[in-house]
C-alpha atoms as a PDB file:
ATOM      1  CA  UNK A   1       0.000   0.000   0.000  1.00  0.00           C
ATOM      2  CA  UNK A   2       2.896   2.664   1.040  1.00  0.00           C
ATOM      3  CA  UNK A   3       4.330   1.931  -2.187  1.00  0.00           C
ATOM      4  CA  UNK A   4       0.959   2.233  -4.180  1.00  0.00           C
ATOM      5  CA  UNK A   5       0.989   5.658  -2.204  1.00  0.00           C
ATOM      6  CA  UNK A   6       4.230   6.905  -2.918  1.00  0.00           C
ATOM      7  CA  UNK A   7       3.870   6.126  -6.857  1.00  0.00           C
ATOM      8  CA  UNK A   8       0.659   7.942  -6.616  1.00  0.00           C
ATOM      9  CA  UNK A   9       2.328  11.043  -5.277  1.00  0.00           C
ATOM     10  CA  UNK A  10       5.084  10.918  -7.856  1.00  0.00           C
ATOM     11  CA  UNK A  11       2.698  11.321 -10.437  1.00  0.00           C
ATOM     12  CA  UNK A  12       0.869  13.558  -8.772  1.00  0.00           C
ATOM     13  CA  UNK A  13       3.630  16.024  -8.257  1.00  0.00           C
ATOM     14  CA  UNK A  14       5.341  15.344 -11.877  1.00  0.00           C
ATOM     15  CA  UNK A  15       1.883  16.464 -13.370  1.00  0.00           C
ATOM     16  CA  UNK A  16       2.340  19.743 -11.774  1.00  0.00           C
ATOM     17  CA  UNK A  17       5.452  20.351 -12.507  1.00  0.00           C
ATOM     18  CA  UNK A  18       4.727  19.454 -15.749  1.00  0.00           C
ATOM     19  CA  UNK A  19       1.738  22.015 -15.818  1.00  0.00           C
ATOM     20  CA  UNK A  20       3.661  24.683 -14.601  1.00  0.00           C
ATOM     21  CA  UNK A  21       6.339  24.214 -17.154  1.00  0.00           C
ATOM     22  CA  UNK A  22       3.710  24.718 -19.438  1.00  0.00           C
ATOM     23  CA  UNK A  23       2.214  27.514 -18.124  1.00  0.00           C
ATOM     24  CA  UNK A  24       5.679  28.989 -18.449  1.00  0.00           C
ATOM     25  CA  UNK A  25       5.954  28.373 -22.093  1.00  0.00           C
ATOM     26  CA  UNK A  26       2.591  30.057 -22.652  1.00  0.00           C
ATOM     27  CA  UNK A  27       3.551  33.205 -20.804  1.00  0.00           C
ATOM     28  CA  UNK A  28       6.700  33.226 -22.386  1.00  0.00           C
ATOM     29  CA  UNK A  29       4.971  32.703 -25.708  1.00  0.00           C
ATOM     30  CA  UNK A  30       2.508  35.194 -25.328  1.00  0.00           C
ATOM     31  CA  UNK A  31       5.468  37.734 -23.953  1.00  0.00           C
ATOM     32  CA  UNK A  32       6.949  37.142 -27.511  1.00  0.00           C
ATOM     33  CA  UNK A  33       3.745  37.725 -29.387  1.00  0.00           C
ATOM     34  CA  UNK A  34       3.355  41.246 -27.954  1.00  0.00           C
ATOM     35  CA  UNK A  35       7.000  42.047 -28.980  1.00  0.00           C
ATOM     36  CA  UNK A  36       5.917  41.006 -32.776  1.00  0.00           C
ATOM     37  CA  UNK A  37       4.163  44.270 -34.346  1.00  0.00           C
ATOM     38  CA  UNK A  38       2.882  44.654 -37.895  1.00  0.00           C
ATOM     39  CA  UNK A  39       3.061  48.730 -38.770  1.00  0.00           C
ATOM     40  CA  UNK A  40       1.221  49.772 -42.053  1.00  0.00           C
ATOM     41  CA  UNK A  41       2.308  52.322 -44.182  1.00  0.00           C
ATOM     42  CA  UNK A  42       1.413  53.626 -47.813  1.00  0.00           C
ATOM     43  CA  UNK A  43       4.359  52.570 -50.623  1.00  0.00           C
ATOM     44  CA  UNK A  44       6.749  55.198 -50.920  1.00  0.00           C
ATOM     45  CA  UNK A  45       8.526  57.862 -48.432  1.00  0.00           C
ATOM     46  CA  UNK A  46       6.831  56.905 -45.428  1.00  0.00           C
ATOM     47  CA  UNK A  47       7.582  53.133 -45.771  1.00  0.00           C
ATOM     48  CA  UNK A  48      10.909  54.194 -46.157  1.00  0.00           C
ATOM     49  CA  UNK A  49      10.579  56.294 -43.004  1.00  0.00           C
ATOM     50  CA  UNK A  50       9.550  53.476 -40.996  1.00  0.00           C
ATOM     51  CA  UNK A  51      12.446  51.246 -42.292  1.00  0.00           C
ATOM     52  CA  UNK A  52      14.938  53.572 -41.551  1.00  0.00           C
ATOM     53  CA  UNK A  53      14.475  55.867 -38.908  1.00  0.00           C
ATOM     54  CA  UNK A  54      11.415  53.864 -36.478  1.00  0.00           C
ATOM     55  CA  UNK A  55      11.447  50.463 -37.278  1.00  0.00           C
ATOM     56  CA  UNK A  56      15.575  49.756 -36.182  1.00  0.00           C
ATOM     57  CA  UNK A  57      14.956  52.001 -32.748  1.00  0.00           C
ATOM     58  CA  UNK A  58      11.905  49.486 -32.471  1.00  0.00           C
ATOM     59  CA  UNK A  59      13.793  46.413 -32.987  1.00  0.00           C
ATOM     60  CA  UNK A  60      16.395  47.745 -29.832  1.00  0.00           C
ATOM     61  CA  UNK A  61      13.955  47.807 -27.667  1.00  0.00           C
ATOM     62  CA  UNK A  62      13.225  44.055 -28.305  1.00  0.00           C
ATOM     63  CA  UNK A  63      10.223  44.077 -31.015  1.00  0.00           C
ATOM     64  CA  UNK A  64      10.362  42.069 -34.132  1.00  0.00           C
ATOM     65  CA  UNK A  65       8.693  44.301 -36.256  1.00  0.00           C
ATOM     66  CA  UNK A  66       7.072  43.750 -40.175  1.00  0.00           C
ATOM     67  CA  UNK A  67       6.387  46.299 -42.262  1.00  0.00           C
ATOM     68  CA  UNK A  68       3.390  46.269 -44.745  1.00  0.00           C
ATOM     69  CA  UNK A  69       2.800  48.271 -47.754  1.00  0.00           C
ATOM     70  CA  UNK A  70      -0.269  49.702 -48.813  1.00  0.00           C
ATOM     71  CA  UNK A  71      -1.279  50.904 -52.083  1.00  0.00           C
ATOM     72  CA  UNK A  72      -4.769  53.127 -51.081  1.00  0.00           C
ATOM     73  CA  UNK A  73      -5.380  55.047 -48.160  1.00  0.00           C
ATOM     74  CA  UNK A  74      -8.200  53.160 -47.197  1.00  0.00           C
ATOM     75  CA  UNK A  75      -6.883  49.311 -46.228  1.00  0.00           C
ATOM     76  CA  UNK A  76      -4.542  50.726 -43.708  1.00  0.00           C
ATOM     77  CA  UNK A  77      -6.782  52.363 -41.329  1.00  0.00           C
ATOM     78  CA  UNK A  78      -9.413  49.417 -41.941  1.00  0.00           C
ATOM     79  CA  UNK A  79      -6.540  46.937 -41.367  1.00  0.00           C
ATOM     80  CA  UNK A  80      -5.592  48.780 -38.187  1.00  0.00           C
ATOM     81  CA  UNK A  81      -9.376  48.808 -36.999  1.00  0.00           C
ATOM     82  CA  UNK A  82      -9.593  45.023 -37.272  1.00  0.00           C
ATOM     83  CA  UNK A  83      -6.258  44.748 -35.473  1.00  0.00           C
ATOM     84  CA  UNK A  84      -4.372  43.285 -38.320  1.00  0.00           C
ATOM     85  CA  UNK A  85      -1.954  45.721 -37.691  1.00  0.00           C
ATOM     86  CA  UNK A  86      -0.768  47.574 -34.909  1.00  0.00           C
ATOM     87  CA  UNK A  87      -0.177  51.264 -35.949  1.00  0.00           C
ATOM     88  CA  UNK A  88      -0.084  52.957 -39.709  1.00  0.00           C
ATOM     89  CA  UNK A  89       2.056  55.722 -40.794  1.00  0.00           C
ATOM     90  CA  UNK A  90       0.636  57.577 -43.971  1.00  0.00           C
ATOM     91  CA  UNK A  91      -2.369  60.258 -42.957  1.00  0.00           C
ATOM     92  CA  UNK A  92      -2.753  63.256 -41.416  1.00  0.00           C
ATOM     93  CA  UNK A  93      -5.039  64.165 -38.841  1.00  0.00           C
ATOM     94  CA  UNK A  94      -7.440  66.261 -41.080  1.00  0.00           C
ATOM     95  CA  UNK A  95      -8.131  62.970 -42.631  1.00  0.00           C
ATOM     96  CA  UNK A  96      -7.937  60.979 -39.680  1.00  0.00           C
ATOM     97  CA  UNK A  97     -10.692  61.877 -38.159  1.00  0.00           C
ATOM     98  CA  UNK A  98     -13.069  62.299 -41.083  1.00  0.00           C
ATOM     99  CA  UNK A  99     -12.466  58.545 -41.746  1.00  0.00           C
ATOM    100  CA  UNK A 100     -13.249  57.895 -38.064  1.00  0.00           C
ATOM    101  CA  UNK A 101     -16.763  60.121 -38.625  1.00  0.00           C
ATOM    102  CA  UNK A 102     -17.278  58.343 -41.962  1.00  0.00           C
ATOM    103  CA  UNK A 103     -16.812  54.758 -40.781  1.00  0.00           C
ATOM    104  CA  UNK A 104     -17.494  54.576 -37.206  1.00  0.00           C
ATOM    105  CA  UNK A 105     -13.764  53.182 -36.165  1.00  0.00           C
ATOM    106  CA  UNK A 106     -12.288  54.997 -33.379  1.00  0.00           C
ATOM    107  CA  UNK A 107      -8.623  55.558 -34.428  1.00  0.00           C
ATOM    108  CA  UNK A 108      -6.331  58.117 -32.932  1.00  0.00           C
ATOM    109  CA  UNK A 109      -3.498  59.791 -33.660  1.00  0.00           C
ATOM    110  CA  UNK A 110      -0.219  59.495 -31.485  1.00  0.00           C
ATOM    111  CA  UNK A 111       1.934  62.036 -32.537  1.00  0.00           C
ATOM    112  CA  UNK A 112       3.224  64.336 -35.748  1.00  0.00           C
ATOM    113  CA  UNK A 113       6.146  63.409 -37.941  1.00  0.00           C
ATOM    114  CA  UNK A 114       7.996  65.118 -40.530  1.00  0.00           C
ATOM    115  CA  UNK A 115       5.961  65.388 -43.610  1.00  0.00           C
ATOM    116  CA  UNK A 116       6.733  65.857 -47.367  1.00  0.00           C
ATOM    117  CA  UNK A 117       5.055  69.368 -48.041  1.00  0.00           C
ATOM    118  CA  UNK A 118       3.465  70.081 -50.922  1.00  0.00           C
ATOM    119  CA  UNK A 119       5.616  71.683 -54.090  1.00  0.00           C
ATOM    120  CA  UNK A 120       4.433  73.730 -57.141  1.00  0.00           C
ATOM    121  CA  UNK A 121       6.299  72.460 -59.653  1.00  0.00           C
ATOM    122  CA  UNK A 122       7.051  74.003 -63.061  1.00  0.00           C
ATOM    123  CA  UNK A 123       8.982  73.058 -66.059  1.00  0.00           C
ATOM    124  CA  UNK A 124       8.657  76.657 -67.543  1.00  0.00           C
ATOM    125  CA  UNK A 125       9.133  79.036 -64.346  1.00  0.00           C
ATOM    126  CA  UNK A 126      11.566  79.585 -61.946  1.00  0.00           C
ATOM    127  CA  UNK A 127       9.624  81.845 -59.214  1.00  0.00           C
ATOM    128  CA  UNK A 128       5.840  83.139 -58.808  1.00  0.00           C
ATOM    129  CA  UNK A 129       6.703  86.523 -60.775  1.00  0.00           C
ATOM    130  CA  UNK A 130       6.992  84.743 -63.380  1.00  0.00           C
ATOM    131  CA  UNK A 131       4.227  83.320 -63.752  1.00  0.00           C
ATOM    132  CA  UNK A 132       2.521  84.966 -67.160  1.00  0.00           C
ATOM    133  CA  UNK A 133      -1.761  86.136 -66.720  1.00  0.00           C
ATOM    134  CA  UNK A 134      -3.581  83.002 -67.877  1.00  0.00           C
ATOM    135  CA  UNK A 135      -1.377  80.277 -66.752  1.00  0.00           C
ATOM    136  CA  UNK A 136      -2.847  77.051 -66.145  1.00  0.00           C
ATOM    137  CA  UNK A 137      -2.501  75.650 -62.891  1.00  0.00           C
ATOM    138  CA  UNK A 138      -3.151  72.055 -62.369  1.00  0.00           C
ATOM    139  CA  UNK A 139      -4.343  70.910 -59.352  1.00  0.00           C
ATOM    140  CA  UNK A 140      -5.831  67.857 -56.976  1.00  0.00           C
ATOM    141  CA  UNK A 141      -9.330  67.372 -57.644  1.00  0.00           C
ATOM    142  CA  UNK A 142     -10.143  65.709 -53.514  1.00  0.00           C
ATOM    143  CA  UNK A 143     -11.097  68.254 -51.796  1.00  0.00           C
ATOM    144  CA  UNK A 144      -7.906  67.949 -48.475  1.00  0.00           C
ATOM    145  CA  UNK A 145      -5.568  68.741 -51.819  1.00  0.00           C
ATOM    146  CA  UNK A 146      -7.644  70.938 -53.618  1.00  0.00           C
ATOM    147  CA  UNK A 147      -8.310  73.288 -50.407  1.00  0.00           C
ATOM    148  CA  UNK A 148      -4.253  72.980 -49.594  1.00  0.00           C
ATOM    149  CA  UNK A 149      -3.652  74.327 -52.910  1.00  0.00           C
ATOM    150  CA  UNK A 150      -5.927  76.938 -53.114  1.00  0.00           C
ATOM    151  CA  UNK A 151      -4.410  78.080 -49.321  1.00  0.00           C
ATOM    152  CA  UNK A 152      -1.258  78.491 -50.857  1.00  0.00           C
ATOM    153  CA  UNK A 153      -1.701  79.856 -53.698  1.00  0.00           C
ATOM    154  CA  UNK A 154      -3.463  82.531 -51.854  1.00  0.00           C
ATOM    155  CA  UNK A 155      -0.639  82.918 -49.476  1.00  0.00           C
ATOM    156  CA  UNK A 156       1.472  83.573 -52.450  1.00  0.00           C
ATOM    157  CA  UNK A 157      -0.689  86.087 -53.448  1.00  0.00           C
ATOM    158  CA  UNK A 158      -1.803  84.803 -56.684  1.00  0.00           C
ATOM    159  CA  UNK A 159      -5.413  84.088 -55.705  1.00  0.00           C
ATOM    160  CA  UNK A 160      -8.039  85.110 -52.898  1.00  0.00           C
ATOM    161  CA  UNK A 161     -10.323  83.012 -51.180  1.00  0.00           C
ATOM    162  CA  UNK A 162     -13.803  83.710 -49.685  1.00  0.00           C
ATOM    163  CA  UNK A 163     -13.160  84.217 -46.134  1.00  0.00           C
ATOM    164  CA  UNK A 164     -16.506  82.833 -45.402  1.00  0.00           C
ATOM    165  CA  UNK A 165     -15.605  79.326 -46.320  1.00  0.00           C
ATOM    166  CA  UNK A 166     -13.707  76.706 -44.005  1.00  0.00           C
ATOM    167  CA  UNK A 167     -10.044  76.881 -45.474  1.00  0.00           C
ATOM    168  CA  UNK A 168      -9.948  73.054 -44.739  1.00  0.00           C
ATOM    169  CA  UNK A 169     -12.894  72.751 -47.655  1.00  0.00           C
ATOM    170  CA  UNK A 170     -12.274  75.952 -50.168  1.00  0.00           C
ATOM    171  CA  UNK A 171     -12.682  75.147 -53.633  1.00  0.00           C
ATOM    172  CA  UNK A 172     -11.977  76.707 -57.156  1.00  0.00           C
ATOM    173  CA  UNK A 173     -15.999  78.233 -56.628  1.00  0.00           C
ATOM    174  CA  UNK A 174     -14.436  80.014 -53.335  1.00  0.00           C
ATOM    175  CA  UNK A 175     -11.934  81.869 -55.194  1.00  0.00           C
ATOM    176  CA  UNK A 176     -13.073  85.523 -55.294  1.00  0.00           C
ATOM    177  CA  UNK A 177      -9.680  87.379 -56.628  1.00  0.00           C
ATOM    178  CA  UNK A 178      -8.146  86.342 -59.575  1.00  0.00           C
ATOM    179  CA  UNK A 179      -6.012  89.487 -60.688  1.00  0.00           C
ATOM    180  CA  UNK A 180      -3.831  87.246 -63.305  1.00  0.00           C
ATOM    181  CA  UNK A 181      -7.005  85.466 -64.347  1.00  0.00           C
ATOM    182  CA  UNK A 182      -4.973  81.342 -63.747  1.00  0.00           C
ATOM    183  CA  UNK A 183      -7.288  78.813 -65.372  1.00  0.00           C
ATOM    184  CA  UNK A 184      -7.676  75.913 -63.209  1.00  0.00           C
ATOM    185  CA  UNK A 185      -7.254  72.132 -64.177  1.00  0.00           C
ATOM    186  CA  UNK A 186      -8.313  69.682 -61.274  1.00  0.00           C
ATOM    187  CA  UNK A 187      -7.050  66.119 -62.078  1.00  0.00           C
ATOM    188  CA  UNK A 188      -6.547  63.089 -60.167  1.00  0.00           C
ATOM    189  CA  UNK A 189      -3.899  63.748 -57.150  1.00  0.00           C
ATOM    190  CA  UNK A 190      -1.275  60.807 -58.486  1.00  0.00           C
ATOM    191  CA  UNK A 191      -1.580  62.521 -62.041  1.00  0.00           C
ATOM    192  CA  UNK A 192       0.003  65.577 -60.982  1.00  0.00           C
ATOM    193  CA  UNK A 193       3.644  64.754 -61.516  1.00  0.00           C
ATOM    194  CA  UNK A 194       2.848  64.174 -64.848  1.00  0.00           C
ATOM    195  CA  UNK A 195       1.093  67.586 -65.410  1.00  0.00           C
ATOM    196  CA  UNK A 196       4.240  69.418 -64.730  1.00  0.00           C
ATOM    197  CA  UNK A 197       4.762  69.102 -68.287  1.00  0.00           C
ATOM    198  CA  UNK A 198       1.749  69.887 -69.576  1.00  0.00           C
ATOM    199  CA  UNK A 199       0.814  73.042 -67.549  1.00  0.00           C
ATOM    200  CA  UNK A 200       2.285  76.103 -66.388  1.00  0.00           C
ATOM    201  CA  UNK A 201       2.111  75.229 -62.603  1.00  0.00           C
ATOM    202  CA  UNK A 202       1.092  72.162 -60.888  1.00  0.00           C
ATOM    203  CA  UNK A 203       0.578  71.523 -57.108  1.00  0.00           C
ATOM    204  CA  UNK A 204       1.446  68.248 -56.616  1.00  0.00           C
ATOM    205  CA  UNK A 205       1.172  66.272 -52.738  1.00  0.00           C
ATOM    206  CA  UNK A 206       4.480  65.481 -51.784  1.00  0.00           C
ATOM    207  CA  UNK A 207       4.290  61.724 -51.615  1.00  0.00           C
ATOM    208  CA  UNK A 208       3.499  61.784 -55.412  1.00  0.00           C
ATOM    209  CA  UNK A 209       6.068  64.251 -55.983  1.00  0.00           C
ATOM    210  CA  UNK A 210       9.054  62.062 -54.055  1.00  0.00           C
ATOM    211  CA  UNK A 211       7.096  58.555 -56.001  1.00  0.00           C
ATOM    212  CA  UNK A 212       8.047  60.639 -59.463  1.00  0.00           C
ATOM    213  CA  UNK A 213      11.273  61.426 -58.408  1.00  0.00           C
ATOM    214  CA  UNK A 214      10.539  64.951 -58.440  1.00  0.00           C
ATOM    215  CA  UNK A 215      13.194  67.040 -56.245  1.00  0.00           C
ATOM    216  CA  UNK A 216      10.945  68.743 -53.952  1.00  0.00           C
ATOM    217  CA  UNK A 217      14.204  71.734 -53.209  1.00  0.00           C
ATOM    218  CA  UNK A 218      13.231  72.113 -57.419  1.00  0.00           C
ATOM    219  CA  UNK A 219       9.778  73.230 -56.623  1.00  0.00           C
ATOM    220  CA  UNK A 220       8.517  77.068 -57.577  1.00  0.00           C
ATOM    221  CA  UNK A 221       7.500  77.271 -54.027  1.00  0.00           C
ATOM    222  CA  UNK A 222       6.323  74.792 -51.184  1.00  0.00           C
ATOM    223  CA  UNK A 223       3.598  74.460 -48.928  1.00  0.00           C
ATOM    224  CA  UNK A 224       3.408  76.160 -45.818  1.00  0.00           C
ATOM    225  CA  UNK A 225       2.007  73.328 -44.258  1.00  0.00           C
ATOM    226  CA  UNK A 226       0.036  73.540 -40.988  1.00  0.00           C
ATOM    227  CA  UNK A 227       0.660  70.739 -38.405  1.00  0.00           C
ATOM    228  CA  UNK A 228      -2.865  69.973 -38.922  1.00  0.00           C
ATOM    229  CA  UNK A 229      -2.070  68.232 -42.673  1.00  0.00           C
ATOM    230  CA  UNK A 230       1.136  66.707 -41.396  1.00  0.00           C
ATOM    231  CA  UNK A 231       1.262  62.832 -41.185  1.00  0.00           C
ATOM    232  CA  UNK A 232       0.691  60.951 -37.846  1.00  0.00           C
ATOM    233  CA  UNK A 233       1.411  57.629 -36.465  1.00  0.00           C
ATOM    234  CA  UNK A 234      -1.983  56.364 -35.511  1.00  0.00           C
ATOM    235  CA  UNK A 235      -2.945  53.805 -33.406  1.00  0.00           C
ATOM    236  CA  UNK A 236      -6.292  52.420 -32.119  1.00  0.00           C
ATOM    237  CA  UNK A 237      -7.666  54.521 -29.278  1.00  0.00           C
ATOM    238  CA  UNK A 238      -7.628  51.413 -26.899  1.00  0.00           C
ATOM    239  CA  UNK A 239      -3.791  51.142 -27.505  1.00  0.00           C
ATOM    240  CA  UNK A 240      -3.429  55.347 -26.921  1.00  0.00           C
ATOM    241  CA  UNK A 241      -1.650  53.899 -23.772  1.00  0.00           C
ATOM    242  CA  UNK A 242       0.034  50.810 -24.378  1.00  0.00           C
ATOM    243  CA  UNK A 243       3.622  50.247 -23.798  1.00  0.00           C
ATOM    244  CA  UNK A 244       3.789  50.012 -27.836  1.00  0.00           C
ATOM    245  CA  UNK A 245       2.218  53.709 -28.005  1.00  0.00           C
ATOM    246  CA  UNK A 246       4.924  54.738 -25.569  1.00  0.00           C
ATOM    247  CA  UNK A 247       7.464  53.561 -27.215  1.00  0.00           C
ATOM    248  CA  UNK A 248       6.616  54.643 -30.671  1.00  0.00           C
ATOM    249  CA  UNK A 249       6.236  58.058 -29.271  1.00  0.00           C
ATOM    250  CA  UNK A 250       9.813  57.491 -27.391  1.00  0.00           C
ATOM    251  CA  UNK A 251      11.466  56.392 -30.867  1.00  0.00           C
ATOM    252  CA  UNK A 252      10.071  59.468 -33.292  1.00  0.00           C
ATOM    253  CA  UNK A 253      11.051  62.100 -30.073  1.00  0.00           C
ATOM    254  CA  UNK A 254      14.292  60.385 -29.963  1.00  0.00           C
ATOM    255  CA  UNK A 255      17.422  62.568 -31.371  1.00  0.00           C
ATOM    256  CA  UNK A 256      18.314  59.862 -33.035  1.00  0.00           C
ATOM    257  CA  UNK A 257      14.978  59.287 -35.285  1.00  0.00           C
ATOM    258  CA  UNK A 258      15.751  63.651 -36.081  1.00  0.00           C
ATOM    259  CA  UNK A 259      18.832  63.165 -37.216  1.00  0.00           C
ATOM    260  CA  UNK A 260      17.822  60.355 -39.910  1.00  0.00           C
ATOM    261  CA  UNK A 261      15.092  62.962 -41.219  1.00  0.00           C
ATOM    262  CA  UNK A 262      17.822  65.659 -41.640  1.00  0.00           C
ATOM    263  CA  UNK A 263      20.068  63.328 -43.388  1.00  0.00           C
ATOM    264  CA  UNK A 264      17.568  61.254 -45.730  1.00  0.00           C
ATOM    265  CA  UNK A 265      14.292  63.282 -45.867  1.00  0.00           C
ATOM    266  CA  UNK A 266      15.725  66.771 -47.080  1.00  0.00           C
ATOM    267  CA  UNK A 267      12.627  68.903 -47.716  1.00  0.00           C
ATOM    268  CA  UNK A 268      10.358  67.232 -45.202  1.00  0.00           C
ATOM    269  CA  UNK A 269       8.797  70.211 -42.813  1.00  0.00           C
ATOM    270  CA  UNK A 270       9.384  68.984 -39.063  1.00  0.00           C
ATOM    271  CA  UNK A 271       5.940  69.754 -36.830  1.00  0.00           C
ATOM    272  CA  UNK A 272       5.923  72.597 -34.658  1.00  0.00           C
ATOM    273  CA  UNK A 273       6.931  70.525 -31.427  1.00  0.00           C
ATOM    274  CA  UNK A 274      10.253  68.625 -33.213  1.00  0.00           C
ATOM    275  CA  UNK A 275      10.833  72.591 -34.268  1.00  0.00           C
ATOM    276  CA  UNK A 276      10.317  74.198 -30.466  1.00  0.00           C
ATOM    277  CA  UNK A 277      12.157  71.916 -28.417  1.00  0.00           C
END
């Protein structure tokens, strides 16, 4: 009988120990899993941005990160809602939060990074004297571009826009001064490299500008852009907190992730709090 007893408690306690080995392996895995991040980002500088100056910071502090490359700017915030990834790099704020209003996700932005501005681009003038009464200026025909445009053209002084209309929505209908009497072509945003050629003056987003190689220290002029149409890293608003939030926001404040901008991103305007520090 003793011996019946004492087998019995050697199986009993090897189970245990057996369970609690494998409660440590599931910890352990599941410690790993949150260490393994997917980060979305459209094809083009901002992919590039991740890969050089966030993603290697990331991998310091222990993550195993993958990148994935979008080709619209709608699959990356509806991949991030789902939680097949864990934070996207591509939009700014403005349309941030009209894509939350528009499709009931609650997404939020964690913080402003440098951001390709927008450059007016011409193959015929070198500065906005120059530019003859009549010129054609080709521009984005979605409305975020289209009212950036129209902002800056006015702040060059070729144009003025109603001052009853939300700057954030003007459109060619807002304009109310047009002393050199521009004619204005809206086409498709990713077109607008092209039209450089073909027109006198063409406003072209910067991300399509750097995708068609287009120097954007060349430009007539660039956008005075507000922080408000810089790009953000966004996150889900139930991970605003989470020790992945923290240290995103850790790795782009980080002199380190500044000094790759200033070395590989020449032309990119840094948000007002990189800027005041």
């Amino acid at each position: 009988m003793k011996k019946w007893l004492v087998a019995l408690l050697l199986v009993v306690v090897t189970a245990a120990l057996a369970a609690c080995g494998s409660d440590d392996k599931k910890d352990t895995a599941k410690e790993t899993t949150s260490k393994d991040i997917t980060i979305g980002a459209t094809a083009g500088p901002y992919s590039d941005m991740l890969n050089k100056a966030i993603v290697p910071a990331l991998e310091d502090k222990g993550y195993k990160v993958t990148v994935k490359e979008f080709s619209d700017y709608i699959q990356p915030d509806k991949a991030l809602d789902s939680g097949a990834i864990d934070a996207n790099l591509f939009q700014h704020s403005v349309y941030l939060n009209n894509f939350n209003k528009e499709n009931g996700t609650k997404l939020k932005a964690l913080i402003i990074v440098p951001t390709a501005p927008m450059g007016f681009f011409s193959d015929k003038y070198k500065s906005v004297k120059d530019i003859p009464d009549g010129a054609t200026i080709a521009l984005a025909n979605d409305p975020s571009n289209e009212a950036r445009t129209l902002q800056s053209l006015q702040e060059q002084g070729l144009i003025e826009v109603s001052k009853d209309v939300d700057p954030l929505t003007a459109s060619i209908k807002d304009v109310t001064k047009n002393p050199k009497n521009l004619v204005f072509k809206e086409i498709e945003a990713a077109g607008l490299p092209r039209a450089v050629e073909t027109t006198d003056l063409a406003g072209v987003p910067g991300n399509f500008a750097l995708a068609a190689d287009l120097d954007l220290q060349d430009a007539v002029f660039l956008e005075n852009m507000p922080d408000k149409f810089r790009n953000v890293v966004a996150v889900r608003e139930a991970d605003e907190n989470s020790q992945l939030a923290k240290d995103l926001k850790e790795v782009v404040e980080s002199a380190e992730f500044e000094k790759v901008i200033d070395s590989d991103f020449k032309g990119f305007g840094k948000p007002e709090w990189m800027e005041n520090r």
